[in-house]
PDB file of N, CA and C in Angstrom:
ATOM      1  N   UNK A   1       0.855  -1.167   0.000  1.00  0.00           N
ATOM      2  CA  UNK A   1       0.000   0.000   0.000  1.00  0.00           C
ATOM      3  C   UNK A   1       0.906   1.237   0.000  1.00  0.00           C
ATOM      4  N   UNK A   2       1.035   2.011  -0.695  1.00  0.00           N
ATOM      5  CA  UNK A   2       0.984   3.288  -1.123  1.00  0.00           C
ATOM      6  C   UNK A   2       1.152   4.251   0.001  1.00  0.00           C
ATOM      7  N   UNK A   3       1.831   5.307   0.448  1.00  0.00           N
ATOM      8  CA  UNK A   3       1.574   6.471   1.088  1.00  0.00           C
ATOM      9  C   UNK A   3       0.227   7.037   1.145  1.00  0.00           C
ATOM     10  N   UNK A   4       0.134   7.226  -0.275  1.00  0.00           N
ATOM     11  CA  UNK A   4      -1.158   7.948  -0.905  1.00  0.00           C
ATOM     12  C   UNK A   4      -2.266   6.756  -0.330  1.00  0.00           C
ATOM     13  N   UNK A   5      -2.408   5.896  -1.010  1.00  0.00           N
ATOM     14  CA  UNK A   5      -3.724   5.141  -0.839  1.00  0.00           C
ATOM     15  C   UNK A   5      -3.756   4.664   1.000  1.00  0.00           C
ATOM     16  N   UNK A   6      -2.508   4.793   2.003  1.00  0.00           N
ATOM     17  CA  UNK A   6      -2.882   4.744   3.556  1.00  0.00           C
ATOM     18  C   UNK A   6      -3.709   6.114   3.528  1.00  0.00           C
ATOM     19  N   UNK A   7      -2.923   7.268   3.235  1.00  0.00           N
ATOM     20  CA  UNK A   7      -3.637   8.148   3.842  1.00  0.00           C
ATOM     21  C   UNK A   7      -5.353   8.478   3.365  1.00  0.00           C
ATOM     22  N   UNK A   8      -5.192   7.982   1.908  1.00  0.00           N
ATOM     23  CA  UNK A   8      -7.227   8.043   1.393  1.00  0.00           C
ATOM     24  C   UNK A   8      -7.961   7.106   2.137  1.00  0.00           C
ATOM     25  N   UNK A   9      -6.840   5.807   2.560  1.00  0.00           N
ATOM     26  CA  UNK A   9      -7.989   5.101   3.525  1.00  0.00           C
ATOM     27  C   UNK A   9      -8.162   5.810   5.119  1.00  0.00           C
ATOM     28  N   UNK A  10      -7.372   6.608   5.401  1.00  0.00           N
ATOM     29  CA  UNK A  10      -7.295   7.338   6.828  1.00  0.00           C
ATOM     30  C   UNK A  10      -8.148   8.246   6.756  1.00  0.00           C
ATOM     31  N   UNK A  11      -8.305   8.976   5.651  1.00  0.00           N
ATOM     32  CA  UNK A  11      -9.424   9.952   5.845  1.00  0.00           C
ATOM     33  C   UNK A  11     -10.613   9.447   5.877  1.00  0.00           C
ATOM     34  N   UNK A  12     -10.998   8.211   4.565  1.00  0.00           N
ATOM     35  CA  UNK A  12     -12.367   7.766   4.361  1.00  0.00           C
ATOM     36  C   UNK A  12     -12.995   7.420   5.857  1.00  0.00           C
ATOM     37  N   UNK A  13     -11.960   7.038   6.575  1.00  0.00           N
ATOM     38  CA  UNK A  13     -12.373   6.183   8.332  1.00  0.00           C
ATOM     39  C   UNK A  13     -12.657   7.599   8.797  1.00  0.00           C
ATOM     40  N   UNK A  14     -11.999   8.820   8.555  1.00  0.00           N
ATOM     41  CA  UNK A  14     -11.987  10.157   9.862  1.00  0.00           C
ATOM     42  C   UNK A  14     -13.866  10.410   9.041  1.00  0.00           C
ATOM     43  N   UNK A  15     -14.051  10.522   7.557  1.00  0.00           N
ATOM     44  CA  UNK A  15     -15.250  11.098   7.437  1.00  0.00           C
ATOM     45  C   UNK A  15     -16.745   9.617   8.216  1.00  0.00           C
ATOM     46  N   UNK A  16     -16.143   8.820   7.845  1.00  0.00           N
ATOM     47  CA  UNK A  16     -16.922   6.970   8.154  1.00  0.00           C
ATOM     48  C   UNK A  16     -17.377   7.902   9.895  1.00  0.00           C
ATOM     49  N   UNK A  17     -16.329   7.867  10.743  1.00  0.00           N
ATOM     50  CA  UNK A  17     -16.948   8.390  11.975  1.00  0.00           C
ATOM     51  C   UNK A  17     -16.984   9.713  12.150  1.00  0.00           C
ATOM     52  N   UNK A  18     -16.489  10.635  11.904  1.00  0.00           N
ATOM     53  CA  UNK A  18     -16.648  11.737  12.397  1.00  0.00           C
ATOM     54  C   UNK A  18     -17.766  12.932  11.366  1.00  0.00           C
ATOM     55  N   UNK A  19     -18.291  12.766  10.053  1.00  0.00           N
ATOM     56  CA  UNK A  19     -19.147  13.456   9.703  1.00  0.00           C
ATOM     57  C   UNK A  19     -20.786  12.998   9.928  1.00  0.00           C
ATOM     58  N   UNK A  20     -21.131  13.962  10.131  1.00  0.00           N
ATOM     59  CA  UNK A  20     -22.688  13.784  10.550  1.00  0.00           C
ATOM     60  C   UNK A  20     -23.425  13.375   9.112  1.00  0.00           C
ATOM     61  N   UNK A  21     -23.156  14.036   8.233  1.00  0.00           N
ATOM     62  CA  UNK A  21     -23.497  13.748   6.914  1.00  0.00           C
ATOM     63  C   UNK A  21     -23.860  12.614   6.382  1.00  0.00           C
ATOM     64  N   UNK A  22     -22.554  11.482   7.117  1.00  0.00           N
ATOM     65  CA  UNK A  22     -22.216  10.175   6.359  1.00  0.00           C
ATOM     66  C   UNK A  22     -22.991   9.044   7.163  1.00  0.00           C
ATOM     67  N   UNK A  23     -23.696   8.729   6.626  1.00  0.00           N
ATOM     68  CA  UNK A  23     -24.113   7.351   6.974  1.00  0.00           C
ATOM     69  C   UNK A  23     -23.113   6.145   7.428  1.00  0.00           C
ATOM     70  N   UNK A  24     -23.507   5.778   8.953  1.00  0.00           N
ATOM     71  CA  UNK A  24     -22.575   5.056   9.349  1.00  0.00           C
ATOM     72  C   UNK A  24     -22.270   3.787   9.102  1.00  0.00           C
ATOM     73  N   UNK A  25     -21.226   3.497   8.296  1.00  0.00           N
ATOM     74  CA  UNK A  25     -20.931   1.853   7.603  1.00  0.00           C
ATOM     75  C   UNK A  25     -20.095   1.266   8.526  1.00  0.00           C
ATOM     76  N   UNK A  26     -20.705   0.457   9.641  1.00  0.00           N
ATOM     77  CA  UNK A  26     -19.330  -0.589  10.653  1.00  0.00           C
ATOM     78  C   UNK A  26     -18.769  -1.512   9.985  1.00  0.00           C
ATOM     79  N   UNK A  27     -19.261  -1.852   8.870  1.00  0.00           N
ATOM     80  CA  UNK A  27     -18.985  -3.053   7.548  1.00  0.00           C
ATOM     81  C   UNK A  27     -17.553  -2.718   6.942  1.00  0.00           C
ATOM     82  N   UNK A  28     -17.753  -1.362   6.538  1.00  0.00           N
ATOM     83  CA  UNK A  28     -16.510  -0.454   5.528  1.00  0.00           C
ATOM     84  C   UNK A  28     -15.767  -0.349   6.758  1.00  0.00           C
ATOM     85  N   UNK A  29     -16.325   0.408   8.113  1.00  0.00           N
ATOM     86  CA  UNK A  29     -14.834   0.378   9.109  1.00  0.00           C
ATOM     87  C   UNK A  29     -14.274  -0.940   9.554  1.00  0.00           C
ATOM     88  N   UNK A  30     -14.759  -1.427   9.663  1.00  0.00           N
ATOM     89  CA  UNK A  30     -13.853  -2.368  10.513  1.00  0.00           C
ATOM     90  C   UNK A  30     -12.970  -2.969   9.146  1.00  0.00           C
ATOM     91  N   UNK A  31     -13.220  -3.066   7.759  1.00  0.00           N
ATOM     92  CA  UNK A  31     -12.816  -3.428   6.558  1.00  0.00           C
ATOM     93  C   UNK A  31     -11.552  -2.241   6.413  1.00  0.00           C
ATOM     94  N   UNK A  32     -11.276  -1.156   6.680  1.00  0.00           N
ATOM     95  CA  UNK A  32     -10.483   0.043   6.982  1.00  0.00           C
ATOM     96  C   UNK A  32      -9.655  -0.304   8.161  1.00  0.00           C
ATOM     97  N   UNK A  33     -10.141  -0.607   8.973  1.00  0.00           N
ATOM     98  CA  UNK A  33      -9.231  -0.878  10.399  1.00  0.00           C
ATOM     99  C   UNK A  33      -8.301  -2.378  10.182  1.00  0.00           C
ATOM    100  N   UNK A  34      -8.438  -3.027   9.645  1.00  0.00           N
ATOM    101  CA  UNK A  34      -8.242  -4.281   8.909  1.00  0.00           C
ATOM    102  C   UNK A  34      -7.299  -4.092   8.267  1.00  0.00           C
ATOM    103  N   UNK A  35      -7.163  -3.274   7.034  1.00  0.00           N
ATOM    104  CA  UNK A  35      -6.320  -2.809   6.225  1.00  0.00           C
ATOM    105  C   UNK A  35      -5.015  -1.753   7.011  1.00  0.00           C
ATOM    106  N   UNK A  36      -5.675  -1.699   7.688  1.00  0.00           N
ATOM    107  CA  UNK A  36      -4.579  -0.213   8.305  1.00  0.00           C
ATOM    108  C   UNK A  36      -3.655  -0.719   9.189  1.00  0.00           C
ATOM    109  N   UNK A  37      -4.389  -1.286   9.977  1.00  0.00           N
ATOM    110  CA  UNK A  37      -3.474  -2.113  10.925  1.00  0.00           C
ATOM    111  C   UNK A  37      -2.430  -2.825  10.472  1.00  0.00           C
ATOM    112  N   UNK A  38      -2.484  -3.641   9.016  1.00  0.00           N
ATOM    113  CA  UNK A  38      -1.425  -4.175   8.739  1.00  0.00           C
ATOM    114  C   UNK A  38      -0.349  -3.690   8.035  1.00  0.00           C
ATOM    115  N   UNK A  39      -0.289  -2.426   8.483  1.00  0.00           N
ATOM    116  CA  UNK A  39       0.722  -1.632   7.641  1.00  0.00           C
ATOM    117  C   UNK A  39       1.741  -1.108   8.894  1.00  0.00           C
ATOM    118  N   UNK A  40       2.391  -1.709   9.137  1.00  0.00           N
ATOM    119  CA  UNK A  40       3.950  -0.983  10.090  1.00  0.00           C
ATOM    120  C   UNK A  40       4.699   0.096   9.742  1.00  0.00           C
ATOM    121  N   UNK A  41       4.543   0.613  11.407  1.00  0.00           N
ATOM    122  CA  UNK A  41       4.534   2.541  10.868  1.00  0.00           C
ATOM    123  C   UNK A  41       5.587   2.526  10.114  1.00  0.00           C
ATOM    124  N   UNK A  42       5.318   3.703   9.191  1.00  0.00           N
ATOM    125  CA  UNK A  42       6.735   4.230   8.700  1.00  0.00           C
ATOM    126  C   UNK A  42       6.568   3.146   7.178  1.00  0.00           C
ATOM    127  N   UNK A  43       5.910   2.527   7.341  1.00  0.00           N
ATOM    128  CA  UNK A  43       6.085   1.433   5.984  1.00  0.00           C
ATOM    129  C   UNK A  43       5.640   1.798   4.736  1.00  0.00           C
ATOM    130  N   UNK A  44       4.211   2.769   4.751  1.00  0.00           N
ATOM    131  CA  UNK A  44       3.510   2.843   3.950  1.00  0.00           C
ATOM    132  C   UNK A  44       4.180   3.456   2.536  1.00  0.00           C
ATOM    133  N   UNK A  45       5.059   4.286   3.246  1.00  0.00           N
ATOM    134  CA  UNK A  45       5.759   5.396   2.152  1.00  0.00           C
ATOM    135  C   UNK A  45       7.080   4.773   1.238  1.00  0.00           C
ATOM    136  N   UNK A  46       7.241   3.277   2.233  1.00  0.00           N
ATOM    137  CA  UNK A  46       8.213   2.329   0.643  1.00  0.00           C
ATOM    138  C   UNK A  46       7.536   1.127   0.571  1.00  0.00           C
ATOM    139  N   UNK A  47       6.240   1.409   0.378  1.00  0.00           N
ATOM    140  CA  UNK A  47       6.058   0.381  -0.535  1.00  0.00           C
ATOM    141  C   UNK A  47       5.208   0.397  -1.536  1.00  0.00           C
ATOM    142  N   UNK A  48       5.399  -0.302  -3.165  1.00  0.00           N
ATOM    143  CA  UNK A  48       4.557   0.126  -4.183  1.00  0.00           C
ATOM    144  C   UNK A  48       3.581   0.094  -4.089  1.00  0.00           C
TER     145      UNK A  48
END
């Protein structure tokens, strides 16, 4: 995963809980938290 594509999945999770707007998907987060977690800090930014 990408720099870029950690941080689009970091935001999609900040709008997932924190906008009032968004309809709340626990399906898509925990599918986000899943993904994120397996990325060791500092990793995201070398790898393709």
């Amino acid at each position: 995963m990408t720099e870029r594509e950690f941080q689009a999945k970091l935001a999609e999770l900040d709008r997932l809980l924190n906008d009032p707007e968004i309809r709340m998907d626990p399906d898509r987060v925990w599918a986000l938290l899943a993904e994120i977690s397996t990325q060791e800090p500092g990793s995201a930014a070398t790898r393709p």
